[in-house]
N, C-alpha and C. Protein backbone atom coordinates (compact mmCIF):
# COMPACT_ATOMS: atom_id res chain seq x y z
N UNK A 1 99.02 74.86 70.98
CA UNK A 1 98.74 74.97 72.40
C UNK A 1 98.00 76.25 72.73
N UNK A 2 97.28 76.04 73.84
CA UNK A 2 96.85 77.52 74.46
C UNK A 2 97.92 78.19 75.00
N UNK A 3 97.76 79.40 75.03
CA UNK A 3 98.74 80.71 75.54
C UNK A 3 98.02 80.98 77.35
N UNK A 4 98.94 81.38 77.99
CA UNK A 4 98.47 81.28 79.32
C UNK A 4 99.19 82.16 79.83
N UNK A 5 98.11 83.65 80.66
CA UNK A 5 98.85 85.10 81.14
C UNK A 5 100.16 84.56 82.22
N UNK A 6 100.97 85.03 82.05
CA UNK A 6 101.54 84.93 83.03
C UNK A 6 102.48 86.06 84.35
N UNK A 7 101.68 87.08 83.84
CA UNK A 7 101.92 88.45 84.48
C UNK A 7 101.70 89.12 83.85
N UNK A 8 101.45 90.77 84.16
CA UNK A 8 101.23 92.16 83.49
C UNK A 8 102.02 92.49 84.72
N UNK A 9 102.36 94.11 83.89
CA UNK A 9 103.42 94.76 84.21
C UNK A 9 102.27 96.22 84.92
N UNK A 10 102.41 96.70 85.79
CA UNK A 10 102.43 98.63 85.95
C UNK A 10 101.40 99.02 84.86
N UNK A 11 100.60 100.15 85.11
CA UNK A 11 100.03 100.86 83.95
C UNK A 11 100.30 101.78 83.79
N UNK A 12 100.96 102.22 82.45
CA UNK A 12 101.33 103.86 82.19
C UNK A 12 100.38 104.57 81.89
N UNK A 13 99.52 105.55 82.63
CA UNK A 13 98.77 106.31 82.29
C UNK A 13 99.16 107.55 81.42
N UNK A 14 97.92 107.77 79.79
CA UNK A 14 98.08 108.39 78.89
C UNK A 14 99.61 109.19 78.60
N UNK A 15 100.12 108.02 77.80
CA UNK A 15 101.20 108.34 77.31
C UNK A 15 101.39 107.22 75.95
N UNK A 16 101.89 107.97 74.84
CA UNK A 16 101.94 107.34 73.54
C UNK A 16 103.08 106.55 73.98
N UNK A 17 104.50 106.27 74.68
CA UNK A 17 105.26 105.81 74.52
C UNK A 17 105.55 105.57 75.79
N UNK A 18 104.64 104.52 76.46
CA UNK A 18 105.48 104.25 77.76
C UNK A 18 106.92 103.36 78.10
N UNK A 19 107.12 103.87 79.33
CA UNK A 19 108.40 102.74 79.40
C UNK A 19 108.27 102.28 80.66
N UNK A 20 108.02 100.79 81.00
CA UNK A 20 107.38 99.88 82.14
C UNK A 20 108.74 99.82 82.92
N UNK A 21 108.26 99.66 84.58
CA UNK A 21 109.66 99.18 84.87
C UNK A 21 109.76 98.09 85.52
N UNK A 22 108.44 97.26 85.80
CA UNK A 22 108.33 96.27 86.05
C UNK A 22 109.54 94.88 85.57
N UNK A 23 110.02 94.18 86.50
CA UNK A 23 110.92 93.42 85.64
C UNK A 23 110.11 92.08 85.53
N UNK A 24 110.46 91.25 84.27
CA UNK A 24 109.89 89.60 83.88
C UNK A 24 110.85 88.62 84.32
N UNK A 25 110.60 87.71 85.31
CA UNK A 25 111.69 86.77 85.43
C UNK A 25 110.87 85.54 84.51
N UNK A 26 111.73 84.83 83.86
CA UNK A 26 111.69 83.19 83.21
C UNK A 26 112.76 82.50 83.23
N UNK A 27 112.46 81.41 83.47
CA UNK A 27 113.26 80.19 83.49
C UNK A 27 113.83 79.73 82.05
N UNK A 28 114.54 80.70 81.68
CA UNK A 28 115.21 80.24 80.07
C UNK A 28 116.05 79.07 80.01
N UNK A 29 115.33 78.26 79.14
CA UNK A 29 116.39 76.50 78.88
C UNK A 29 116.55 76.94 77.26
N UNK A 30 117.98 77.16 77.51
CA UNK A 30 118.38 77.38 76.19
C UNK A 30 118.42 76.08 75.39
N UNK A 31 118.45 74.56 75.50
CA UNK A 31 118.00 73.79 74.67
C UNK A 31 116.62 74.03 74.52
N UNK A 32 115.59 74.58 75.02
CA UNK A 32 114.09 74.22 74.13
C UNK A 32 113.36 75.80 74.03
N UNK A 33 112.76 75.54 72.82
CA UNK A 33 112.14 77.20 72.33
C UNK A 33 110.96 76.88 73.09
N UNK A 34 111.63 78.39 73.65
CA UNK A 34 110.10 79.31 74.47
C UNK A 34 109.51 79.71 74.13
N UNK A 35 108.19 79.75 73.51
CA UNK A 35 107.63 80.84 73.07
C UNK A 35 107.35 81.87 73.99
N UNK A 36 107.12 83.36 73.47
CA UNK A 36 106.35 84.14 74.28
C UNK A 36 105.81 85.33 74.07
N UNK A 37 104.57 85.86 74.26
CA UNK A 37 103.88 87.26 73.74
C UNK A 37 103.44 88.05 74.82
N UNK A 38 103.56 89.20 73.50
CA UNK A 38 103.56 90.13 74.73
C UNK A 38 102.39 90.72 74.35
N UNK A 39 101.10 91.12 74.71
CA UNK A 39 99.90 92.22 74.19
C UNK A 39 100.32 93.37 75.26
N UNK A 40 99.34 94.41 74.35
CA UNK A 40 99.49 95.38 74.66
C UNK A 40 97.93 96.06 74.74
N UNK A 41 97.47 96.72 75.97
CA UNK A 41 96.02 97.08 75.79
C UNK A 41 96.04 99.01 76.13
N UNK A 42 94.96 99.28 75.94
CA UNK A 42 94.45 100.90 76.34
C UNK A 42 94.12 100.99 77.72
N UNK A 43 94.48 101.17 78.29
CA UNK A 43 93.77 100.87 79.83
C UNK A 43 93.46 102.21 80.20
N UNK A 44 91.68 102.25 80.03
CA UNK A 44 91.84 104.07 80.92
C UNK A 44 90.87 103.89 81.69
N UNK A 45 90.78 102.92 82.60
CA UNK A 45 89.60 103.16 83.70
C UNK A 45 90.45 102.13 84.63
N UNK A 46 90.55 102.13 85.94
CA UNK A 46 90.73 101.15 86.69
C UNK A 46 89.77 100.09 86.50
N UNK A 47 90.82 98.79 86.12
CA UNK A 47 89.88 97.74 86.20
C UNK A 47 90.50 96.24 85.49
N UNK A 48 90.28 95.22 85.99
CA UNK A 48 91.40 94.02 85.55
C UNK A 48 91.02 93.26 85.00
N UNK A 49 89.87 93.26 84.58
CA UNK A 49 89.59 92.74 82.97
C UNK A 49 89.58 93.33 81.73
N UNK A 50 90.11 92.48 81.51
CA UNK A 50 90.80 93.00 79.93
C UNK A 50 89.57 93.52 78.74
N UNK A 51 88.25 92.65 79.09
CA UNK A 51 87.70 92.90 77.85
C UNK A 51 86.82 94.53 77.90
N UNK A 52 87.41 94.94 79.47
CA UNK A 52 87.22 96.69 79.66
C UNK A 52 87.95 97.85 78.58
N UNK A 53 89.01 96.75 77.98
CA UNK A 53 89.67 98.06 77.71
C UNK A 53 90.21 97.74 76.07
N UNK A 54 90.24 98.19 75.57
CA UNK A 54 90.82 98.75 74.09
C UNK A 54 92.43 97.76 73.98
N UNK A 55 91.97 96.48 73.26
CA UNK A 55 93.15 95.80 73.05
C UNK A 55 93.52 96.21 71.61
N UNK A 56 95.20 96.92 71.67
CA UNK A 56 96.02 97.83 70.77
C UNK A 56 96.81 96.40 69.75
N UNK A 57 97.45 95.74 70.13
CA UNK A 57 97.76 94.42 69.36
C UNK A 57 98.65 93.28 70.70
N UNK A 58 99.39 92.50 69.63
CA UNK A 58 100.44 91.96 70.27
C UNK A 58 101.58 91.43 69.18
N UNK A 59 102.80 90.73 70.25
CA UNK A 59 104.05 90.18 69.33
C UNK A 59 104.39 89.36 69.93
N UNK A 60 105.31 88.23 69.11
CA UNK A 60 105.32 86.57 69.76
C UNK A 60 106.91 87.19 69.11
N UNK A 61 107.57 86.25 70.06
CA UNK A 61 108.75 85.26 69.46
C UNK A 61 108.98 84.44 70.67
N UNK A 62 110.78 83.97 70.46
CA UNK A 62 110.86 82.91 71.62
C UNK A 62 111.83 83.66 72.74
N UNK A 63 112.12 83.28 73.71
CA UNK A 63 112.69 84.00 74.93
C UNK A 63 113.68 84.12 75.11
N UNK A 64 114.83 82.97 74.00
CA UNK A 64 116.02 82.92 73.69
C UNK A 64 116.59 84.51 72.81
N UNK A 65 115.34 85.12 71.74
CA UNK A 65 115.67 86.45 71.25
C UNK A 65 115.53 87.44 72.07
N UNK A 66 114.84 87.72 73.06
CA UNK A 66 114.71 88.06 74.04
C UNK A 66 116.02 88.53 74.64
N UNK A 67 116.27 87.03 75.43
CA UNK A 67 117.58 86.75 76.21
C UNK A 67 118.52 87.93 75.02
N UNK A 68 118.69 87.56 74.04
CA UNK A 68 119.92 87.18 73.19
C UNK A 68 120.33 89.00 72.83
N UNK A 69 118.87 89.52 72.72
CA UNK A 69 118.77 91.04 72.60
C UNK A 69 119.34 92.20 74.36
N UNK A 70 119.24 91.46 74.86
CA UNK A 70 119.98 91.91 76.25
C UNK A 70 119.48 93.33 76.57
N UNK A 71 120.42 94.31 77.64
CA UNK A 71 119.20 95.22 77.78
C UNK A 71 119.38 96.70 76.54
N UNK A 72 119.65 96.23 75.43
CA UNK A 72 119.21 97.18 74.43
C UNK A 72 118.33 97.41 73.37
N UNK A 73 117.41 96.51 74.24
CA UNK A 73 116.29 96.36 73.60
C UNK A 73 115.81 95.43 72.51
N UNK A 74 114.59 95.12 71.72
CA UNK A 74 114.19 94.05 70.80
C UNK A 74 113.31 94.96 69.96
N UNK A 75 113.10 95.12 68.71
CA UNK A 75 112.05 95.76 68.02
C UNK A 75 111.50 94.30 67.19
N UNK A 76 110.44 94.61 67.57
CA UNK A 76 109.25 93.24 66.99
C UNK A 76 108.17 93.59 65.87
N UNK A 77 107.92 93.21 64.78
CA UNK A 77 106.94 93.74 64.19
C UNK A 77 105.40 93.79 64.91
């Protein structure tokens, strides 16, 4: 399937380690896997297209690990 944005969060300006505080709501059905990714870009100019700015990578899993990781966090390769 295609992947489809479904929000961005706040921009942390120049900082190696931001921490967003934007919150994600989803409709988690724990019978069926969610997928979901997260990218991550450079953003140093105002501006809301993406192909402005320095895309850093991204990470997939499903929303149930997510859920399941609660608020102490998830480390993703």
């Amino acid at each position: 399937g295609q992947w489809e944005e479904y929000m961005r969060t706040e921009v942390v300006w120049d900082n190696l380690n931001p921490e967003f505080a934007t919150k994600v709501k989803i409709d988690y059905r724990f019978e069926e896997e969610q997928l979901i990714r997260f990218v991550v870009y450079d953003i140093d100019k105002p501006s809301s297209n993406l192909t402005d700015h320095d895309f850093l990578g991204f990470a997939e899993c499903t929303v149930g690990r997510v859920v399941s990781a609660g608020y102490g966090g998830l480390e993703l390769p």
